[in-house]
PDB file of N, CA and C in Angstrom:
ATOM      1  N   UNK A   1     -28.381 -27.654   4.236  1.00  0.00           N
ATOM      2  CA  UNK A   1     -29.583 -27.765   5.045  1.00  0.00           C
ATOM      3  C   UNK A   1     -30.191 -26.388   5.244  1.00  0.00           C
ATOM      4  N   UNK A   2     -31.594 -26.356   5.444  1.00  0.00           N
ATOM      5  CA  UNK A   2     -31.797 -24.815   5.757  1.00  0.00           C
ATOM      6  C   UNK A   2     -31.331 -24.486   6.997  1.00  0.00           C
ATOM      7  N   UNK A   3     -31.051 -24.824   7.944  1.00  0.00           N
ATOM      8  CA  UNK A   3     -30.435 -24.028   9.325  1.00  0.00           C
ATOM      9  C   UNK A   3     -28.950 -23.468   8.212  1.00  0.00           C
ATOM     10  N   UNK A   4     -28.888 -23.268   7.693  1.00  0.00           N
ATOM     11  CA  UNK A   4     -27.443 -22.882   6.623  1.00  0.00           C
ATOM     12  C   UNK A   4     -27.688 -21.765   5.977  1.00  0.00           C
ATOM     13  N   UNK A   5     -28.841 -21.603   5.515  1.00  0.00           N
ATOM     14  CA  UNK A   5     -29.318 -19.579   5.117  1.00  0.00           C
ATOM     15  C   UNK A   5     -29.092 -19.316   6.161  1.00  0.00           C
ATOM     16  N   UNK A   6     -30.198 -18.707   7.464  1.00  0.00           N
ATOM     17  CA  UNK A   6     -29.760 -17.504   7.873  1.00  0.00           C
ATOM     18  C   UNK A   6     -28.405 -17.761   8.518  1.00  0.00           C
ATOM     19  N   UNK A   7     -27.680 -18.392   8.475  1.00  0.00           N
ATOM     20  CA  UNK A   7     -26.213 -18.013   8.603  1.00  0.00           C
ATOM     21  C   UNK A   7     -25.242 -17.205   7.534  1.00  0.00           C
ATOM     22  N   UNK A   8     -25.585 -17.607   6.340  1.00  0.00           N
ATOM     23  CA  UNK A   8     -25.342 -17.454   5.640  1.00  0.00           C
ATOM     24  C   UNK A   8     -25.732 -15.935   5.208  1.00  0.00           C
ATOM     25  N   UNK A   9     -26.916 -15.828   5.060  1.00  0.00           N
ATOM     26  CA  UNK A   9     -27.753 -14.025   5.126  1.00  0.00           C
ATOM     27  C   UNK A   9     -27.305 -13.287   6.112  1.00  0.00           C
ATOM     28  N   UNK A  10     -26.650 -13.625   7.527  1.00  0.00           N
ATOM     29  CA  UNK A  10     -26.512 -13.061   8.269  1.00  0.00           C
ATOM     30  C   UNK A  10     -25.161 -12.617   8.017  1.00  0.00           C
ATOM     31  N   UNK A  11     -23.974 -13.965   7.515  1.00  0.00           N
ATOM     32  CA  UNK A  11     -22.873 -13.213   7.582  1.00  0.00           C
ATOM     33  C   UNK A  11     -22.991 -12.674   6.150  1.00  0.00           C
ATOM     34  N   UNK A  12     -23.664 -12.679   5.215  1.00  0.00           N
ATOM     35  CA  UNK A  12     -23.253 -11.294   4.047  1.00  0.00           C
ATOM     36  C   UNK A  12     -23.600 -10.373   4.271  1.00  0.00           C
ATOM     37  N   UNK A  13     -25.230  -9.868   5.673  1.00  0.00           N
ATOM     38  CA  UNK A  13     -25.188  -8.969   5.993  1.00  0.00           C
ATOM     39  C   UNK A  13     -24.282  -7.845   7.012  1.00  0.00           C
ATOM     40  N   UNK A  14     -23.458  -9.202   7.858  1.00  0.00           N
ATOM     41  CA  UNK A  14     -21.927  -8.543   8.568  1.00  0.00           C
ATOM     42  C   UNK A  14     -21.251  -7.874   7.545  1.00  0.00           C
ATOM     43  N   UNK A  15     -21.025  -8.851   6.625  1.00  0.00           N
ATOM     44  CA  UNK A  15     -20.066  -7.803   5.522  1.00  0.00           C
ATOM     45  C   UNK A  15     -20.429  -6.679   4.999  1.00  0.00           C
ATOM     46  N   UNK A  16     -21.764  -6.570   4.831  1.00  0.00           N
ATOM     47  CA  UNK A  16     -22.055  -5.410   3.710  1.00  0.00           C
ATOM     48  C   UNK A  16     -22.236  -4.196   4.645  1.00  0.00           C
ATOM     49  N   UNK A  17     -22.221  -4.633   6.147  1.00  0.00           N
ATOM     50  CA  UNK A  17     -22.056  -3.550   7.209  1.00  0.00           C
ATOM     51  C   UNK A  17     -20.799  -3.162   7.466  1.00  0.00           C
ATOM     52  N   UNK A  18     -20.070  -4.339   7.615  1.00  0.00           N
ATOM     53  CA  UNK A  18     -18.234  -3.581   7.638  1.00  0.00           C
ATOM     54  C   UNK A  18     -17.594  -3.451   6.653  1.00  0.00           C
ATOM     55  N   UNK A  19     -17.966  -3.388   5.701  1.00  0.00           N
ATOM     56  CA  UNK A  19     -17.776  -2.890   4.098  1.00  0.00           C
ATOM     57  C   UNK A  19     -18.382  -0.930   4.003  1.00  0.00           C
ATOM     58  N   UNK A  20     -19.222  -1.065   4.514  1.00  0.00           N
ATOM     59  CA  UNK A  20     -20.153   0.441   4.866  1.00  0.00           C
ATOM     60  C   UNK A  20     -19.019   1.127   5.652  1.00  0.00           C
ATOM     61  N   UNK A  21     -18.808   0.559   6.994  1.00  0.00           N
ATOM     62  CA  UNK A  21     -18.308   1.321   8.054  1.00  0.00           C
ATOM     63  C   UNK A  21     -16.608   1.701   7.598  1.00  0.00           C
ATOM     64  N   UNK A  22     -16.014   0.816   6.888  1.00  0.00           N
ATOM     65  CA  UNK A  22     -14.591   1.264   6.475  1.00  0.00           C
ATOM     66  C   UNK A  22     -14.688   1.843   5.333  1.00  0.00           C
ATOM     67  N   UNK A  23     -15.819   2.176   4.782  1.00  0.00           N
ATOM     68  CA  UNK A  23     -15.944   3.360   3.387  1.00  0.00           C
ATOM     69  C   UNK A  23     -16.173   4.281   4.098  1.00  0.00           C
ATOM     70  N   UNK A  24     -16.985   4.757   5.333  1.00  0.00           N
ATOM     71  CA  UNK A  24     -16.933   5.462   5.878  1.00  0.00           C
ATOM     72  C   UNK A  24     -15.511   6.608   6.838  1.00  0.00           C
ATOM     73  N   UNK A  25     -15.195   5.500   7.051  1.00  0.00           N
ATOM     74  CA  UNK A  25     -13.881   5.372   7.930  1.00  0.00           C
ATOM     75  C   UNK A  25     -12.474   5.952   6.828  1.00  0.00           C
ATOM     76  N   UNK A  26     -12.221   5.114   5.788  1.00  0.00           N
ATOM     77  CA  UNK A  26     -11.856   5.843   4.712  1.00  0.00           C
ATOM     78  C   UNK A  26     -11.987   6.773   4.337  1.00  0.00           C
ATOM     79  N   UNK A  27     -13.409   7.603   4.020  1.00  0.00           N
ATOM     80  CA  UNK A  27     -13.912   8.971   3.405  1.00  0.00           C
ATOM     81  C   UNK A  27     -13.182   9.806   4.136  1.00  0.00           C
ATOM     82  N   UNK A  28     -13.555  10.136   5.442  1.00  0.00           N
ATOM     83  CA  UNK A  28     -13.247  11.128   6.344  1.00  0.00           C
ATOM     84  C   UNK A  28     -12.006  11.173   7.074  1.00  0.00           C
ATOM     85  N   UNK A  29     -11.103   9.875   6.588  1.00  0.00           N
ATOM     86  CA  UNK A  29      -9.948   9.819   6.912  1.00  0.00           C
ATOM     87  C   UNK A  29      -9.660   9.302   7.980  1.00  0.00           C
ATOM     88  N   UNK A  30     -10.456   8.654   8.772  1.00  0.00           N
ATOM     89  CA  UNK A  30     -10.165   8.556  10.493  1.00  0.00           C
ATOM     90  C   UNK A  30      -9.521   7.473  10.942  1.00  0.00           C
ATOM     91  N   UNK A  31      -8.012   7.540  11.672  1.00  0.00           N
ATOM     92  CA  UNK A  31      -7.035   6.879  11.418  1.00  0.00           C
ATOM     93  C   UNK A  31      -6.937   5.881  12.624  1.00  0.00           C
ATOM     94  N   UNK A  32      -7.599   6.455  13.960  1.00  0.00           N
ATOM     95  CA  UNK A  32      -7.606   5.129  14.911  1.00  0.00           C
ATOM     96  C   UNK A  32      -8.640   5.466  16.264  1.00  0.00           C
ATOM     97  N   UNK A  33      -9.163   4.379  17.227  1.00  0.00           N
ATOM     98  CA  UNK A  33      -9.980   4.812  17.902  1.00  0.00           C
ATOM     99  C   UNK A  33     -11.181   4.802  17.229  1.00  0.00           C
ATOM    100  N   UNK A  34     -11.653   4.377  16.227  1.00  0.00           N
ATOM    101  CA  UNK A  34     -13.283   4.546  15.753  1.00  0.00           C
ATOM    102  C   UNK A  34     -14.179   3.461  16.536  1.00  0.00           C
ATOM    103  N   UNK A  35     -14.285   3.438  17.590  1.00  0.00           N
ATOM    104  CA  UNK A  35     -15.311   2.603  18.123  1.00  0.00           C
ATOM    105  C   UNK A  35     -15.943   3.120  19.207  1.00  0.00           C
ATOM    106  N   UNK A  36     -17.530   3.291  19.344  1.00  0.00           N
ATOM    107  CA  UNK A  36     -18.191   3.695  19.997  1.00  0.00           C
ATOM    108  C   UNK A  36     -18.441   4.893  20.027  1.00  0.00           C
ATOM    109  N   UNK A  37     -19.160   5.752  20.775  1.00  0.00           N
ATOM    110  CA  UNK A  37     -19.430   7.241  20.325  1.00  0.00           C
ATOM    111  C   UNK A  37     -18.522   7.904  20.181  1.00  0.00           C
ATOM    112  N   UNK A  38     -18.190   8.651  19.059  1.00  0.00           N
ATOM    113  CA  UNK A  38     -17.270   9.297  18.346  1.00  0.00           C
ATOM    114  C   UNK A  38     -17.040  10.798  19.250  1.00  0.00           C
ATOM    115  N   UNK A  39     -18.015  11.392  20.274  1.00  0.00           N
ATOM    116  CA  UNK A  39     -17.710  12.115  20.962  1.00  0.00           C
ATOM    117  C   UNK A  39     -17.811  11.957  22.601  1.00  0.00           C
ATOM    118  N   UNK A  40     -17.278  10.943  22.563  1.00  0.00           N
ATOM    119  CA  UNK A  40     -16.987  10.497  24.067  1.00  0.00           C
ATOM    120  C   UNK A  40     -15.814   9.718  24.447  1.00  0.00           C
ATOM    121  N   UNK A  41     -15.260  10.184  25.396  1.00  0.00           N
ATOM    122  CA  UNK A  41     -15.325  10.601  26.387  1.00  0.00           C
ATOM    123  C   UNK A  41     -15.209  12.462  25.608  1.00  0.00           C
ATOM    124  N   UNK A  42     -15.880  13.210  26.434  1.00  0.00           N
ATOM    125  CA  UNK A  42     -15.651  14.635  25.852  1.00  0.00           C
ATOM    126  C   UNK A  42     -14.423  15.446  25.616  1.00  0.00           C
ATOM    127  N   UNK A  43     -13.192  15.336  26.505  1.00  0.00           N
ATOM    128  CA  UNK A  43     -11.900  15.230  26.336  1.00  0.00           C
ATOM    129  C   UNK A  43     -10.728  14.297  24.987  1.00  0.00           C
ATOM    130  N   UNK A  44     -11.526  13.312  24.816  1.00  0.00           N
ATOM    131  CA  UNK A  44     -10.776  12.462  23.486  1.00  0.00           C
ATOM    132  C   UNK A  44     -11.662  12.401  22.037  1.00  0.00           C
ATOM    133  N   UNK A  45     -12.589  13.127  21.251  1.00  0.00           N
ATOM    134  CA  UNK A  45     -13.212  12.681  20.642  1.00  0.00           C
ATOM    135  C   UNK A  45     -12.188  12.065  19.758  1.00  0.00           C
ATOM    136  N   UNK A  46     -13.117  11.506  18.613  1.00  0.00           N
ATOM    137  CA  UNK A  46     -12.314  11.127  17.212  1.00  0.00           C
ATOM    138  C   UNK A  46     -11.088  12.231  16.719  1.00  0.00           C
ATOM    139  N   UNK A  47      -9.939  11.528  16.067  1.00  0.00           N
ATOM    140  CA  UNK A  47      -9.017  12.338  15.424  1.00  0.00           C
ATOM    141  C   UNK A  47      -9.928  12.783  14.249  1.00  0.00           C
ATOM    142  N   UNK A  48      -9.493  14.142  14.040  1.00  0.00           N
ATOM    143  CA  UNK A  48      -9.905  14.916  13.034  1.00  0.00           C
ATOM    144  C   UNK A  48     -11.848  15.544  13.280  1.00  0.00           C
ATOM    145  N   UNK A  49     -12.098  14.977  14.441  1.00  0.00           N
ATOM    146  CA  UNK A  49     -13.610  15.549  14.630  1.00  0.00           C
ATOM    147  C   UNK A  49     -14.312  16.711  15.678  1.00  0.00           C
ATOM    148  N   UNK A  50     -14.598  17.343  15.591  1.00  0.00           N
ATOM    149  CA  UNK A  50     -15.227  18.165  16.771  1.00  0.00           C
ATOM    150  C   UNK A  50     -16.863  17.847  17.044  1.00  0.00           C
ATOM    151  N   UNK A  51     -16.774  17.973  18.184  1.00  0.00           N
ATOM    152  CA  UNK A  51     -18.491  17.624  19.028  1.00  0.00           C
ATOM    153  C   UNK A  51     -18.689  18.623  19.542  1.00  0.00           C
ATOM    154  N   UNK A  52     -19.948  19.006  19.821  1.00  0.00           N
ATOM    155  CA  UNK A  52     -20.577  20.273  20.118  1.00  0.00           C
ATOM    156  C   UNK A  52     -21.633  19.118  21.228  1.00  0.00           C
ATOM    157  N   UNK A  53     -21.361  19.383  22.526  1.00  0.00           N
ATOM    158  CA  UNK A  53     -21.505  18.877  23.740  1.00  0.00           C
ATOM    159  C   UNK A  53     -22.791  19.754  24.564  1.00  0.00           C
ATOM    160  N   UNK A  54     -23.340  20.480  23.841  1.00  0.00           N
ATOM    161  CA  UNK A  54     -23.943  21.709  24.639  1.00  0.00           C
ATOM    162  C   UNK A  54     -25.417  21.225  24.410  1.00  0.00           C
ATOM    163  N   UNK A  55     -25.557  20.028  24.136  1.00  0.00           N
ATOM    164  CA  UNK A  55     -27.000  19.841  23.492  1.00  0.00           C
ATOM    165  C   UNK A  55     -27.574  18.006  23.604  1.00  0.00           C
ATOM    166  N   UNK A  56     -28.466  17.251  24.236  1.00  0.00           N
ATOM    167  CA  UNK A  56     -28.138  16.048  23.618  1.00  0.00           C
ATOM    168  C   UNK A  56     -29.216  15.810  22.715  1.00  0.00           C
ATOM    169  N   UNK A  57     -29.289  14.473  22.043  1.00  0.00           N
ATOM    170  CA  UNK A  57     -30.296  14.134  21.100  1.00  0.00           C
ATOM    171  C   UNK A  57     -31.554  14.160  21.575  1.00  0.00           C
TER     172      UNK A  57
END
């Protein structure tokens, strides 16, 4: 039925996003904790990352 695409478009677009994010995650090696801003709380960032806190977007 068509109510059956965008389900369908939606979940290959889930995948091709968490397919992205663990190539990512892979590249740079990052072994646990990857969720949410990668430099926050300012005391715990990501393993293996440094944040430069002196500035915001």
């Amino acid at each position: 039925s068509a109510s059956l695409v965008p389900i369908s478009f939606v979940n290959v677009l889930l995948l091709i996003a968490v397919s992205a994010i663990m190539a990512i995650k892979e590249y740079y090696q990052l072994k646990k904790y990857w969720v949410a801003d990668p430099c926050l709380p300012q005391n715990s960032p990501w393993d293996g990352l440094t944040c430069d806190n002196s500035s915001t977007p």
